[in-house]
C-alpha atoms as a PDB file:
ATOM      1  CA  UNK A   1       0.000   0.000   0.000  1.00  0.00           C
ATOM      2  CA  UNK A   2       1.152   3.649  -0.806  1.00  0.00           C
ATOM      3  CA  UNK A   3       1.744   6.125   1.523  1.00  0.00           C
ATOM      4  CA  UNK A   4      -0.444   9.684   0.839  1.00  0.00           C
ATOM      5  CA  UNK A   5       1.913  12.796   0.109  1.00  0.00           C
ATOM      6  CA  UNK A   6       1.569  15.467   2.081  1.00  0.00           C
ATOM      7  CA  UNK A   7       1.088  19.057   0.107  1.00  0.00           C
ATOM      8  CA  UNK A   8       4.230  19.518   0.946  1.00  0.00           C
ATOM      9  CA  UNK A   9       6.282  16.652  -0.835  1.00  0.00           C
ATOM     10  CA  UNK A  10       3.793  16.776  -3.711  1.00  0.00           C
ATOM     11  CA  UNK A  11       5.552  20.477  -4.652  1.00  0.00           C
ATOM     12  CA  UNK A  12       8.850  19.849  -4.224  1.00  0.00           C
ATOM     13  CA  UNK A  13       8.422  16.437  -6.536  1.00  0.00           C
ATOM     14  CA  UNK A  14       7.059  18.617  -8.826  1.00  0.00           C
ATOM     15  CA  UNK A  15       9.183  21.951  -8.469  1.00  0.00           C
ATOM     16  CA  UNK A  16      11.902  18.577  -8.764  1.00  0.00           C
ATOM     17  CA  UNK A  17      10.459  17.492 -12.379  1.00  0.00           C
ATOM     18  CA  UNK A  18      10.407  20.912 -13.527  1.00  0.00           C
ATOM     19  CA  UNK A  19      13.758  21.565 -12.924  1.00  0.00           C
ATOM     20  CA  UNK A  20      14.779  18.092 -14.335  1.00  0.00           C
ATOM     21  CA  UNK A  21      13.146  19.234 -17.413  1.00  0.00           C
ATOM     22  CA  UNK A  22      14.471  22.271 -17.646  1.00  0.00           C
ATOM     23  CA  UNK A  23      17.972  21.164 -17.242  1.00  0.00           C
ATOM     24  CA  UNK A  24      16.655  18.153 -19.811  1.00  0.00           C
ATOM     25  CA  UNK A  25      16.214  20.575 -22.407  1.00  0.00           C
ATOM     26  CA  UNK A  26      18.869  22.670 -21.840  1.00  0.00           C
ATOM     27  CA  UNK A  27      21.262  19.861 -22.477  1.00  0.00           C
ATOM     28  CA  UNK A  28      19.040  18.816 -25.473  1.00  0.00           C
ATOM     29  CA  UNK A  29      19.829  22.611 -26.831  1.00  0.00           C
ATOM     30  CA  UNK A  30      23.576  21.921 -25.986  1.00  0.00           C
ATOM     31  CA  UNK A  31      24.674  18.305 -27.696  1.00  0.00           C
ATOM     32  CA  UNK A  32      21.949  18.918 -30.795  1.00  0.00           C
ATOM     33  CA  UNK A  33      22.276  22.107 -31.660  1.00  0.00           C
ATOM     34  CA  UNK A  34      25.325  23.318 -30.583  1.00  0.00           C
ATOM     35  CA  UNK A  35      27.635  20.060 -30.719  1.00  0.00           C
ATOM     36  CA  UNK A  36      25.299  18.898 -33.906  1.00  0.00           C
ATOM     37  CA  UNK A  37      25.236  15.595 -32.570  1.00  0.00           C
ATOM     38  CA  UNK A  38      22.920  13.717 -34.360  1.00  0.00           C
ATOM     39  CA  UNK A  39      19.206  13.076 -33.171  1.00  0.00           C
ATOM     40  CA  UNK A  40      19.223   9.765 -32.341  1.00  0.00           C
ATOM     41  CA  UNK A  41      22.822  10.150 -30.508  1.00  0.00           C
ATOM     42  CA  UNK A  42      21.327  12.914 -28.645  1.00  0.00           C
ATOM     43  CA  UNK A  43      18.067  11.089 -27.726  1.00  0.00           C
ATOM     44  CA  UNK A  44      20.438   8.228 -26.264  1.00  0.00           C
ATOM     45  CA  UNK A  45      22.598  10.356 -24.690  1.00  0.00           C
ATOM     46  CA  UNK A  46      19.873  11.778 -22.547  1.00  0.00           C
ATOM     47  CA  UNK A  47      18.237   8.477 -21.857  1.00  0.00           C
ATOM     48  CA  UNK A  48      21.572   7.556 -19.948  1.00  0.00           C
ATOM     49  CA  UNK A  49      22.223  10.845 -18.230  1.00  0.00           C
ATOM     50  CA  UNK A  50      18.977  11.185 -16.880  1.00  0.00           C
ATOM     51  CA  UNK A  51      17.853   7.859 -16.715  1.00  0.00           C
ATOM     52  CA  UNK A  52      14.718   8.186 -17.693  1.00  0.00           C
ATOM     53  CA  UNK A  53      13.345   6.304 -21.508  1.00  0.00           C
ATOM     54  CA  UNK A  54      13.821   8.105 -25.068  1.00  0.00           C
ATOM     55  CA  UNK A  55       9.712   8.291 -24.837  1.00  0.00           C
ATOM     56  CA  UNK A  56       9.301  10.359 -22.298  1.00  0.00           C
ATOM     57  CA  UNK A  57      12.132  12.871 -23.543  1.00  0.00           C
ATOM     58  CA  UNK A  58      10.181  12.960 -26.180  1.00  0.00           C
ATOM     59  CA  UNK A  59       6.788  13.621 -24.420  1.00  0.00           C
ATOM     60  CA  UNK A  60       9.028  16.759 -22.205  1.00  0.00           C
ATOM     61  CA  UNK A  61      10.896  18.236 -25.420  1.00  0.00           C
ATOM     62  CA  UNK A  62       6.805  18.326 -27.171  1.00  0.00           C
ATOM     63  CA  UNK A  63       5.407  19.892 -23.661  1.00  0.00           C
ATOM     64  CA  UNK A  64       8.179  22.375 -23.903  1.00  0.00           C
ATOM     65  CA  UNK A  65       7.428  23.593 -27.734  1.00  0.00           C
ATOM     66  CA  UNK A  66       3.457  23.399 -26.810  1.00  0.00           C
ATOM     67  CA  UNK A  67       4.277  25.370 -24.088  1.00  0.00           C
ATOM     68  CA  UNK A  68       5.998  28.272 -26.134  1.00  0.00           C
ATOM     69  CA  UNK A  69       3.495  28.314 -28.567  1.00  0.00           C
ATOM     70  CA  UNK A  70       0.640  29.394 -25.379  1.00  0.00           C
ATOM     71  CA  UNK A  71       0.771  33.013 -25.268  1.00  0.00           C
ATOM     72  CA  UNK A  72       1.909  33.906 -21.655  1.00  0.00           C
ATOM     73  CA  UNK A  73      -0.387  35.322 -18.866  1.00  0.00           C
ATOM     74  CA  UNK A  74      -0.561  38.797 -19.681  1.00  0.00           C
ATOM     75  CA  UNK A  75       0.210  38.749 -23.059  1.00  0.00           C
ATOM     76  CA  UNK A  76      -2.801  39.401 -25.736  1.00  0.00           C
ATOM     77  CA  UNK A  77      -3.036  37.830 -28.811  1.00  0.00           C
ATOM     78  CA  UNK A  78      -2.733  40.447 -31.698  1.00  0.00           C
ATOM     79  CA  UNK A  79      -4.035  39.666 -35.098  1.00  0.00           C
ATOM     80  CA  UNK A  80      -3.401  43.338 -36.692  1.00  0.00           C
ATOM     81  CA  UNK A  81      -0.628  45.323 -35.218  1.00  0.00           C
END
């Protein structure tokens, strides 16, 4: 049986994950487009350093573009300027 998470734990697991991610696609940024390592080097690459499967780099690297295609709070969509 699993234990509940306090309030607590459950934001700093996922204040954790967010910086994983970050520092995920910062590194991402580094060996593809910097280094020019290919794709599926870089993809492998990542799956050892951070131990976590090519899918889900995947899933974090397609949250991340989604995510910068969202116009930010604040911001207002312009369609004339």
């Amino acid at each position: 049986m699993q234990a509940t998470q306090t309030p607590t734990e459950l934001s700093t697991q996922k204040k954790l994950l967010q910086l994983r991610d970050k520092r995920l696609r910062e590194r991402f940024d580094e060996l593809y487009k910097k280094k020019r390592l290919r794709l599926d080097d870089v993809m492998e690459k990542l799956e050892q350093e951070f131990f976590i499967s090519q899918r889900t780099i995947r899933g974090i690297m397609e949250a991340a573009a989604e995510a910068e295609k969202q116009p930010k709070p604040g911001e207002q969509f312009h369609l004339f300027n």
